[in-house]
Protein backbone atom coordinates (compact mmCIF):
# COMPACT_ATOMS: atom_id res chain seq x y z
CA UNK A 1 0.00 0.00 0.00
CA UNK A 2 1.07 3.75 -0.57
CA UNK A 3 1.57 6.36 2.04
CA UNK A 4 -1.62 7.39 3.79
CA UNK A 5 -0.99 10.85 3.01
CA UNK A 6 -3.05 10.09 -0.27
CA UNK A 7 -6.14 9.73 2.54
CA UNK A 8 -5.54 13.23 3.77
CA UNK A 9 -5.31 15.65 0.91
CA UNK A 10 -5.42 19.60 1.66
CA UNK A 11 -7.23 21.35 -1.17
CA UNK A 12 -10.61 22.86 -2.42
CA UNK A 13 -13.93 21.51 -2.42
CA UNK A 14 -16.44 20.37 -3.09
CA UNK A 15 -15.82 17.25 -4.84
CA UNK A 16 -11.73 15.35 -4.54
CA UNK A 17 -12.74 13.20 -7.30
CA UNK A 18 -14.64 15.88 -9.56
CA UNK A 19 -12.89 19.19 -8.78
CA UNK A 20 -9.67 18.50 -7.27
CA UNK A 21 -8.44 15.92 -9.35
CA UNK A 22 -9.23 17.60 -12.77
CA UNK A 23 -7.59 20.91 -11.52
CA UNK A 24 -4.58 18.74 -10.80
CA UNK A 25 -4.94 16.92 -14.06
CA UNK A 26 -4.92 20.06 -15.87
CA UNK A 27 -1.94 21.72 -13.94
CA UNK A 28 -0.23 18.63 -14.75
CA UNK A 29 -1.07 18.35 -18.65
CA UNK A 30 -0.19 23.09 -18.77
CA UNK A 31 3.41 21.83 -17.62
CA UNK A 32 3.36 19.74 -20.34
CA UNK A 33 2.30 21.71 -23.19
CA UNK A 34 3.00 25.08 -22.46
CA UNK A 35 2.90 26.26 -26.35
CA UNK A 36 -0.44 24.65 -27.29
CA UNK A 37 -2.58 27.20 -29.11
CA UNK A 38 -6.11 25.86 -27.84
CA UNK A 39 -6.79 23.14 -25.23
CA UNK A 40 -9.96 20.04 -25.77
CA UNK A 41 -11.07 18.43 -22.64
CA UNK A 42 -13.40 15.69 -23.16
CA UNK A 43 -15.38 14.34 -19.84
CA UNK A 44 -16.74 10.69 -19.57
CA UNK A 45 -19.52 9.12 -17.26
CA UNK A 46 -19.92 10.47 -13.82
CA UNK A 47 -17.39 13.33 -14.54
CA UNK A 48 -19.69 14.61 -17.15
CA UNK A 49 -23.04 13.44 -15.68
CA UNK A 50 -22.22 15.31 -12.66
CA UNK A 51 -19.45 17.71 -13.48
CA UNK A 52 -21.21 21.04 -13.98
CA UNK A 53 -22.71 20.63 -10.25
CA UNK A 54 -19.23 19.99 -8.75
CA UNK A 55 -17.70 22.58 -10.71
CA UNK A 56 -15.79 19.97 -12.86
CA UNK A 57 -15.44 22.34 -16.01
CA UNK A 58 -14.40 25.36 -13.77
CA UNK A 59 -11.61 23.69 -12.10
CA UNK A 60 -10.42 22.84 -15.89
CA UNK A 61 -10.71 25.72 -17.40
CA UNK A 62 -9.38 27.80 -14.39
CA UNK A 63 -6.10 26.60 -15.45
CA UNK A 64 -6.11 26.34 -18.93
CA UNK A 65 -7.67 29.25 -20.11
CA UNK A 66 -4.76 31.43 -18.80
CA UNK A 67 -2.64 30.16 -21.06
CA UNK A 68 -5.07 29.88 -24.26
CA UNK A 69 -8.57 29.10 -24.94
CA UNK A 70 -10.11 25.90 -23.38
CA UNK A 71 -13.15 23.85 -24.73
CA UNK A 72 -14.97 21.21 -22.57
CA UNK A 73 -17.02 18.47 -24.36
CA UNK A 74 -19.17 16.32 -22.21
CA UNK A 75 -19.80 12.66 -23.00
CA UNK A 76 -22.07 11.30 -19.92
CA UNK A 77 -23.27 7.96 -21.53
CA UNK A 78 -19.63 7.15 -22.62
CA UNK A 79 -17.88 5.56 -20.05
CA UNK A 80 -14.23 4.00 -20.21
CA UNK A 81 -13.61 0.90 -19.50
CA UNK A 82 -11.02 1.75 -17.05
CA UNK A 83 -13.19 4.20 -14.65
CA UNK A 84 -16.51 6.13 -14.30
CA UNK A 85 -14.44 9.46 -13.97
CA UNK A 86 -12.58 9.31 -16.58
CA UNK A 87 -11.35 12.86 -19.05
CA UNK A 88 -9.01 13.97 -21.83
CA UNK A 89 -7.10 16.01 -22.51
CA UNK A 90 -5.56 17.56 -25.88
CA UNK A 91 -3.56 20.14 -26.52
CA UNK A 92 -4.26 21.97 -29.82
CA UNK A 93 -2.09 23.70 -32.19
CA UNK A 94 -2.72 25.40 -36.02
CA UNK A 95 -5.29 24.18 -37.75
CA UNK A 96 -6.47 22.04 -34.80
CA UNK A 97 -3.87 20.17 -34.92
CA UNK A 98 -3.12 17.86 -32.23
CA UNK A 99 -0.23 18.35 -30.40
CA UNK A 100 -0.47 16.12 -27.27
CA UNK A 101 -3.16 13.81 -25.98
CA UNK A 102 -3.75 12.78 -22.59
CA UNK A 103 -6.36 10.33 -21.24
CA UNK A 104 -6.57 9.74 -17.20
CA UNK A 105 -8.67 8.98 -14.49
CA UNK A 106 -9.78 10.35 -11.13
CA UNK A 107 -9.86 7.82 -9.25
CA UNK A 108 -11.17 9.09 -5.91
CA UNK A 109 -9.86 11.07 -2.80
CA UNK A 110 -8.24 13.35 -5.55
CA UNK A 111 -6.01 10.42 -6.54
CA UNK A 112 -5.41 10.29 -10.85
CA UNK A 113 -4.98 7.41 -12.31
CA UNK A 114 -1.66 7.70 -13.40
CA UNK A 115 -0.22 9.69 -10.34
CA UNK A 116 3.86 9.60 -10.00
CA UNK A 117 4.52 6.99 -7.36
CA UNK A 118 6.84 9.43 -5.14
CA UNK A 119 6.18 7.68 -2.26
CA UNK A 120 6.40 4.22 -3.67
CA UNK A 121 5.28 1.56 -1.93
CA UNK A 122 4.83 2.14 1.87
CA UNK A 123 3.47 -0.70 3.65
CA UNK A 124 4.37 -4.08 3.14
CA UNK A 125 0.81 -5.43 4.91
CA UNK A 126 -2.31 -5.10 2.67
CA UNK A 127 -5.40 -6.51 4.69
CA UNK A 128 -6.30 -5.66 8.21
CA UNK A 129 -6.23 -9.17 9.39
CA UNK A 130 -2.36 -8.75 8.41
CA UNK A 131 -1.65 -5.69 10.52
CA UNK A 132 -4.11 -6.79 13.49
CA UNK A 133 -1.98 -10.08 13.75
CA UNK A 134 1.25 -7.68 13.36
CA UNK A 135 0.40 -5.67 16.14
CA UNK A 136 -0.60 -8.65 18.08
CA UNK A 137 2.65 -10.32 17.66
CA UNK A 138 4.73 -6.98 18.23
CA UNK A 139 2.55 -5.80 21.24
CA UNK A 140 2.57 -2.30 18.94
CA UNK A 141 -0.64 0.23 18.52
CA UNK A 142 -1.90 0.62 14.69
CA UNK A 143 0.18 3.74 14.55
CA UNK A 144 3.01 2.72 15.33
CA UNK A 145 2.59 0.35 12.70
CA UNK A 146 2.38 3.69 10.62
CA UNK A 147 5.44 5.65 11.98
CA UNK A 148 7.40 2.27 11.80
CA UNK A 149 6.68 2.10 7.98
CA UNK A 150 6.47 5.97 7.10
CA UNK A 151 9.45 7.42 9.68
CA UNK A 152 9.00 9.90 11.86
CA UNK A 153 7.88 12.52 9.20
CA UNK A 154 4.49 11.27 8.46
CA UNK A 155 3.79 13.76 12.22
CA UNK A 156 4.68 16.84 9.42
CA UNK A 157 2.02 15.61 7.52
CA UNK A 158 -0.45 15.19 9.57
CA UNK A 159 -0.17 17.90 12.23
CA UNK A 160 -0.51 19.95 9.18
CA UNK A 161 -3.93 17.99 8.29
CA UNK A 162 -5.36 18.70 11.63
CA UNK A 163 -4.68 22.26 11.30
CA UNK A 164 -6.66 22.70 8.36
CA UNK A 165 -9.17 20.34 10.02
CA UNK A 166 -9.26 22.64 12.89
CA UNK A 167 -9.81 25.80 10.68
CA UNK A 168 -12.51 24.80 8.36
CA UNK A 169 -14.69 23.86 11.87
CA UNK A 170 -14.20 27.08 12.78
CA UNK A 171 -14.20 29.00 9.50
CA UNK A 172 -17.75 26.86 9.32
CA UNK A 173 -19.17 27.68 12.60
CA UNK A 174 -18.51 31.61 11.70
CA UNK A 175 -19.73 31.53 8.38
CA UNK A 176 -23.55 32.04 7.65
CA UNK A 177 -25.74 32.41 4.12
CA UNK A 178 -26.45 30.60 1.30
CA UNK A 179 -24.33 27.89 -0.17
CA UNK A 180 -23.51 28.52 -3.97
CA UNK A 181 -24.71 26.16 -6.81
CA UNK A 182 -28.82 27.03 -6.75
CA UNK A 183 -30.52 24.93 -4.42
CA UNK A 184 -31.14 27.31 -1.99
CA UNK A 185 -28.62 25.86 1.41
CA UNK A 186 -28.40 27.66 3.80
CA UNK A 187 -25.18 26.73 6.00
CA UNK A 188 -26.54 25.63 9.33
CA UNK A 189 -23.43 24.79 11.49
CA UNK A 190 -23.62 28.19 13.43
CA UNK A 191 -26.76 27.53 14.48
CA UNK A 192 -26.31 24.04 15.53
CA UNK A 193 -23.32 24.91 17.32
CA UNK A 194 -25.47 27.60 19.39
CA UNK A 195 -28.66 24.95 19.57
CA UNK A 196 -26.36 22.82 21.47
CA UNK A 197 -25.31 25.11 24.00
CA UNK A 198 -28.92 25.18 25.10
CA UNK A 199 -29.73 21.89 24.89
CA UNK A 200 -29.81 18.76 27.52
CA UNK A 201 -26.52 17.28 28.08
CA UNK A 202 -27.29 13.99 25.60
CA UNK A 203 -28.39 16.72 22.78
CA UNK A 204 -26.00 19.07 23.87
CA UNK A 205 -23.43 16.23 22.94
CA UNK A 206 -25.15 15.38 19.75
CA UNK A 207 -25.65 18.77 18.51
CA UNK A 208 -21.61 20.07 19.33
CA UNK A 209 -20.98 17.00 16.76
CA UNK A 210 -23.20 17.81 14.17
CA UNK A 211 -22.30 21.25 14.35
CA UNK A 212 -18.75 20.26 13.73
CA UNK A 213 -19.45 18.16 11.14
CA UNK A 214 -22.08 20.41 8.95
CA UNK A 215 -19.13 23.29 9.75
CA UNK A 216 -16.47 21.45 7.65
CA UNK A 217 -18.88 19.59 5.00
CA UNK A 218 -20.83 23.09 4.18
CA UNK A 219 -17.08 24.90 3.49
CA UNK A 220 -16.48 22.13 1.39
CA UNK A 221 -19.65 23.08 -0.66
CA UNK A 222 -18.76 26.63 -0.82
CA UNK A 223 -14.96 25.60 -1.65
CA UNK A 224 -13.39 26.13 0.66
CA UNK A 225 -9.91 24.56 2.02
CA UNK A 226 -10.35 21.25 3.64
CA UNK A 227 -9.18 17.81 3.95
CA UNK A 228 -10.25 14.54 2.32
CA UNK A 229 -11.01 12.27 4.60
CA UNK A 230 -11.01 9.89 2.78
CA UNK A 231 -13.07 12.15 -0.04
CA UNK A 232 -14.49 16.16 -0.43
CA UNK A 233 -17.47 14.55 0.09
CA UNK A 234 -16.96 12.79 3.38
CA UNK A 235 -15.01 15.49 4.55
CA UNK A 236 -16.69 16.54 7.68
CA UNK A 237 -17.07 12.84 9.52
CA UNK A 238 -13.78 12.66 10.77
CA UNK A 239 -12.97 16.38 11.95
CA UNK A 240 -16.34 16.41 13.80
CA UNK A 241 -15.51 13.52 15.83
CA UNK A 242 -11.77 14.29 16.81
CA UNK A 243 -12.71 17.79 17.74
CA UNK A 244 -15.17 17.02 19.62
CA UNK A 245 -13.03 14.40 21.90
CA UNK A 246 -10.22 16.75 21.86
CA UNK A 247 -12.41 19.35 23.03
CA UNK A 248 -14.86 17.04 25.63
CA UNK A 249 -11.54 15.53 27.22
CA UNK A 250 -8.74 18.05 26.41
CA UNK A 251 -6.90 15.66 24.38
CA UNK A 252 -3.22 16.95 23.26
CA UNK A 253 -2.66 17.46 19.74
CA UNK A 254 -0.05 14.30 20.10
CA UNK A 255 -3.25 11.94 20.81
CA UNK A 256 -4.93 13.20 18.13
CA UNK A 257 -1.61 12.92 15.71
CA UNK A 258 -1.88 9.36 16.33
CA UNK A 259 -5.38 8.77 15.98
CA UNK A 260 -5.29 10.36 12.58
CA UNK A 261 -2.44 7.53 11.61
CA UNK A 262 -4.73 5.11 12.73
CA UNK A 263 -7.93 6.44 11.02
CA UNK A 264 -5.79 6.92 7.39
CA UNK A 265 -4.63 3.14 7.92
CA UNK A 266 -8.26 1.77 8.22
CA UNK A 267 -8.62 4.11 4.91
CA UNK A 268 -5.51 3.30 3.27
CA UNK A 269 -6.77 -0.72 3.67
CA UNK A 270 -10.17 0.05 1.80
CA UNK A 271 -8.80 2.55 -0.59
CA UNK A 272 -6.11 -0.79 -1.45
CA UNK A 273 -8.23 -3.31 -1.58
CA UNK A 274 -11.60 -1.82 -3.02
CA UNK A 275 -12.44 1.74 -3.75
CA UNK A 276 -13.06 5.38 -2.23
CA UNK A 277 -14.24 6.44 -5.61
CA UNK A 278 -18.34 7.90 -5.23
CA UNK A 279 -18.30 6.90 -8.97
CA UNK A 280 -16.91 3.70 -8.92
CA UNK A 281 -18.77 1.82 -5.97
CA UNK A 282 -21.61 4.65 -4.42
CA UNK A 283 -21.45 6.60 -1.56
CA UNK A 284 -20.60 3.52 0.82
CA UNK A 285 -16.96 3.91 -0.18
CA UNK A 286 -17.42 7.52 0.86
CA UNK A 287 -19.07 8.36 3.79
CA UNK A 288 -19.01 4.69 4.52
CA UNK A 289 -15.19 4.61 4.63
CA UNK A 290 -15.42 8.00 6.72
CA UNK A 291 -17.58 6.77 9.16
CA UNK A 292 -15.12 3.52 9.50
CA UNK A 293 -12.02 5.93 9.67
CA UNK A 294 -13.90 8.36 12.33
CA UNK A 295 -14.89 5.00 14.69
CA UNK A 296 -11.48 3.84 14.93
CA UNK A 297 -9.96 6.88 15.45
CA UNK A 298 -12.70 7.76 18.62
CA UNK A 299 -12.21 4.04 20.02
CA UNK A 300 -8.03 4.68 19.98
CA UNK A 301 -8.71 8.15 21.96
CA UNK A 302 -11.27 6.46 24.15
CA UNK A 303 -8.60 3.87 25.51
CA UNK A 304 -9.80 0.81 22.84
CA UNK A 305 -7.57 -2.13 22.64
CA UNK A 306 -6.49 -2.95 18.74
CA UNK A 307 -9.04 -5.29 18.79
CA UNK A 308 -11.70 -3.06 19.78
CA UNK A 309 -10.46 -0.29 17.27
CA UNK A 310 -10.66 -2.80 14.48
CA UNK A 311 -14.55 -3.88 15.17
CA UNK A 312 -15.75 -0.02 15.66
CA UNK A 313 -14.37 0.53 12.17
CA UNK A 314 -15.96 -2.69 11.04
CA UNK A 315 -19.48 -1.54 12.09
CA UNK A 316 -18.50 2.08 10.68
CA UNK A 317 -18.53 0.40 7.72
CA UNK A 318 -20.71 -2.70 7.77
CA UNK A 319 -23.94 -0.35 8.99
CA UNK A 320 -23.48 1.99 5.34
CA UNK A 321 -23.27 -1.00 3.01
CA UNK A 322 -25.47 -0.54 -0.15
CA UNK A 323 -25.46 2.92 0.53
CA UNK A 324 -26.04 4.84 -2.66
CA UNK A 325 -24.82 8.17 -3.95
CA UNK A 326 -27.41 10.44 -5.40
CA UNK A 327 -26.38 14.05 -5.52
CA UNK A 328 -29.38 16.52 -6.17
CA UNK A 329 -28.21 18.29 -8.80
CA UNK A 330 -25.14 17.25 -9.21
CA UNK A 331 -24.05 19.11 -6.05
CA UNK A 332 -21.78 18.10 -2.79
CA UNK A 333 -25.32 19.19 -0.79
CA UNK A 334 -28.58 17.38 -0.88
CA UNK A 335 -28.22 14.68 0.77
CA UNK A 336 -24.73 14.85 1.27
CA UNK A 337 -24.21 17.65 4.19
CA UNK A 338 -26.49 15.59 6.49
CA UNK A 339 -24.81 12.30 5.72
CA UNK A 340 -21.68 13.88 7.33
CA UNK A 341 -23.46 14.83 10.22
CA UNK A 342 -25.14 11.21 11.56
CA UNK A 343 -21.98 9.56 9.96
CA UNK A 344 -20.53 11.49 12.57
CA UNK A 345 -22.57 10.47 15.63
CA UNK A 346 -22.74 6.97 14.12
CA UNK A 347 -18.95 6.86 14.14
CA UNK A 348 -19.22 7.38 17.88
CA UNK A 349 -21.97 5.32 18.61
CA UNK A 350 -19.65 2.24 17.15
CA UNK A 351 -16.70 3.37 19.00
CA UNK A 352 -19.04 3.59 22.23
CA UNK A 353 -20.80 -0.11 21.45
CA UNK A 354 -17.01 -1.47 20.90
CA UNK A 355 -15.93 -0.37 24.21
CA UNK A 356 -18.37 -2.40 25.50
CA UNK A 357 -17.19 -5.36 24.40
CA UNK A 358 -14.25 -7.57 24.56
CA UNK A 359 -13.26 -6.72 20.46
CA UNK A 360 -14.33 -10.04 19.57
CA UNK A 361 -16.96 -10.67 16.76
CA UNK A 362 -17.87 -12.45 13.98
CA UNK A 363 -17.51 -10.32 10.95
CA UNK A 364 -14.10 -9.06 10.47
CA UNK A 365 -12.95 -5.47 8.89
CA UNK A 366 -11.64 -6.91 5.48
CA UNK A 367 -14.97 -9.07 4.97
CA UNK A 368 -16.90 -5.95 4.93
CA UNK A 369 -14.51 -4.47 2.49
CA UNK A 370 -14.74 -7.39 0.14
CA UNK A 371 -18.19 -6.90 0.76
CA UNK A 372 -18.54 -3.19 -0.12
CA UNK A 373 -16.41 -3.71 -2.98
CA UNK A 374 -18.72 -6.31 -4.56
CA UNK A 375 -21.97 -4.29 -3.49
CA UNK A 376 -20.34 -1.50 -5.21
CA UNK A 377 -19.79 -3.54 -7.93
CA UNK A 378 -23.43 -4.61 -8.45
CA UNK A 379 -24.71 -1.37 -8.43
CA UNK A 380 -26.13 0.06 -11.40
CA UNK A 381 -24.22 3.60 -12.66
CA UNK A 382 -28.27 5.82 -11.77
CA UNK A 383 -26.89 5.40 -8.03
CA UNK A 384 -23.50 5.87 -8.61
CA UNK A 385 -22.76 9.68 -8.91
CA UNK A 386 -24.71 10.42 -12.25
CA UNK A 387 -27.75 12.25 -10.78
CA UNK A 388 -29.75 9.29 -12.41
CA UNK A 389 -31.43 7.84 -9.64
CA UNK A 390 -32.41 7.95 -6.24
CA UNK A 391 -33.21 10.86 -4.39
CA UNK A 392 -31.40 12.71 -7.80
CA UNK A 393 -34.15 11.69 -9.51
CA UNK A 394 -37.20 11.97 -7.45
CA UNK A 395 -36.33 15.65 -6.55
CA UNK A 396 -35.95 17.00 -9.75
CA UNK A 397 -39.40 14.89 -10.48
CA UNK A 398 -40.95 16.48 -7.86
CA UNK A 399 -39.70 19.97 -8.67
CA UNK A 400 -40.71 20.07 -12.37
């Protein structure tokens, strides 16, 4: 597997896989061909189905056009064999001549297809089973397991992760009106934040988290800076939940450090092994994934034994099988803001039910990977980030 740093990338919203892997696509290909008279960018399946909404074509042309003109071409019932999210690119000279041609994929978590391997590979274990046994044998925490196979300056990294974590809660929380793209969202995290300081302590809980949670996911929508975690999309799960233990229990940053190792190794596993890509297997490898990441993380700062971590980022995941993704409009909003925030409290409510326990159970972590992965698999393309079906399509039915 590859560093986790691919789980944790700082950039723009709102979509990793829609927005900030084209803009780093076209970067990439305006090195490249710095002399090309016109640019073509051609946009395949989900990228074109649901590009416009995530500001697909924007991120494109904010590069290209500064150097010359830029066309976009959208083919949304042509999909490549290789990936739903797939684009290319061509750089034009006299005549229309083609100068350079470039075909890639985003592949989710604003990961391309075809990305330099500058890290190469970093861990030499592949399934949780493998690592859980590891750590077993060693008498080592999950991240240590990380810092043994990274070196100490995967800490860089990731204290610089939780400082843009920290800021988009509380560039969220301070921010109020409408969220861009037409649907009429207002942000909301401000006012959850304050609804919680006058609620009953269980709601008062509840409501801190959601408020955390909406504060990240709604600056994502209004593209902001934030962190993918494991996606744009999913953004908000994991943020919510370690500021609110940091804040509830005045964790150090140092705790938190090594809870985000352990949350981007559950993340890295799935991310190996199946997919984080909305496109590719629904919104189960999204918010699903998150919610897995966020549980394990919460049952490392609540004193969890590996064991324990391990199940309360199996039922993270497990409980958001099937799940579909259906963006109204095309747009990182409806129903995707409140998925963040119960993925959130669900994330907690697994660490809380692992505690419990004694970490045993029957279904392990890497099952219900195998099983998203196939679920994703079966899933026809309306529910998998084209605005086809779902709740996609019965809104815009119902608002014709």
């Amino acid at each position: 597997m590859k560093s986790i740093k691919g789980i944790y990338r700082i950039g723009c919203g709102p979509s990793s896989s829609h927005t900030m892997a084209p803009r780093r696509a076209a970067q990439q290909f305006l090195q490249e061909t710095p002399d090309a008279l016109s640019y073509k960018v051609t946009l395949y399946g989900s990228l074109a189905a649901t590009g416009r909404g995530h500001l697909t074509d924007a991120a494109i042309t904010d590069v290209l056009s500064k150097a010359a003109p830029t066309s976009i071409e959208w083919r949304p019932k042509e999909v490549l064999p290789q990936h739903p999210n797939g684009m290319k690119f061509e750089a034009l000279g006299e005549k229309g001549a083609v100068l350079k041609s470039w075909t890639t994929f985003s592949v989710g978590g604003g990961a391309l297809s075809d990305d330099a391997d500058e890290d190469g590979v970093m861990y030499d274990k592949t399934t949780m089973n493998e690592i859980l046994d590891w750590c077993k044998t060693k008498g080592l925490s999950f991240w240590e397991y990380v810092e043994q196979r990274e070196g100490a300056q995967v800490w860089a990294h990731l204290a610089e992760v939780w400082k843009t974590m920290q800021e988009a809660i509380r560039r969220g929380l301070d921010t109020e009106g409408l969220l861009p793209g037409g649907l009429g969202v207002r942000r909301k995290a401000g006012d959850y934040f304050i609804h919680a300081h006058n609620s009953i302590r269980q709601l008062h809980n509840r409501g801190l988290m959601y408020s955390y949670a909406l504060a990240v996911i709604e600056e994502n929508a209004g593209g902001g800076t934030i962190v993918t975690a494991p996606t744009c999309g999913s953004c908000g799960v994991l943020p919510a939940v370690l500021y609110y233990m940091k804040e509830q229990f005045n964790l150090p940053d140092s705790r938190i450090l090594r809870a985000l190792a352990t949350a981007g190794l559950f993340g890295n596993v799935v991310k190996h092994n199946a997919s984080i890509s909305g496109a590719q297997v629904g919104c189960q490898g999204e918010i699903g994934v998150a919610c897995a990441m966020a549980a394990a993380a919460c049952c490392q700062l609540s004193g969890g034994s590996i064991s324990q971590i391990e199940y309360a980022a199996e039922m993270g995941l497990e409980h958001h099988l099937g799940l579909t993704c259906d963006p109204v409009c095309g747009l990182v909003q409806i129903p995707c803001i409140e998925r963040n925030a119960f993925a959130a409290t669900r994330a907690y409510d697994a660490s809380a039910f692992a505690m419990f326990s004694d970490g045993r159970h029957r279904v392990p972590f890497d099952d219900v990977v195998e099983a998203m992965r196939e679920t994703g698999h079966d899933l026809p393309n309306l529910y998998k980030e084209t605005s086809e079906g779902g709740l996609a399509k019965t809104y815009s039915d119902s608002h014709r």
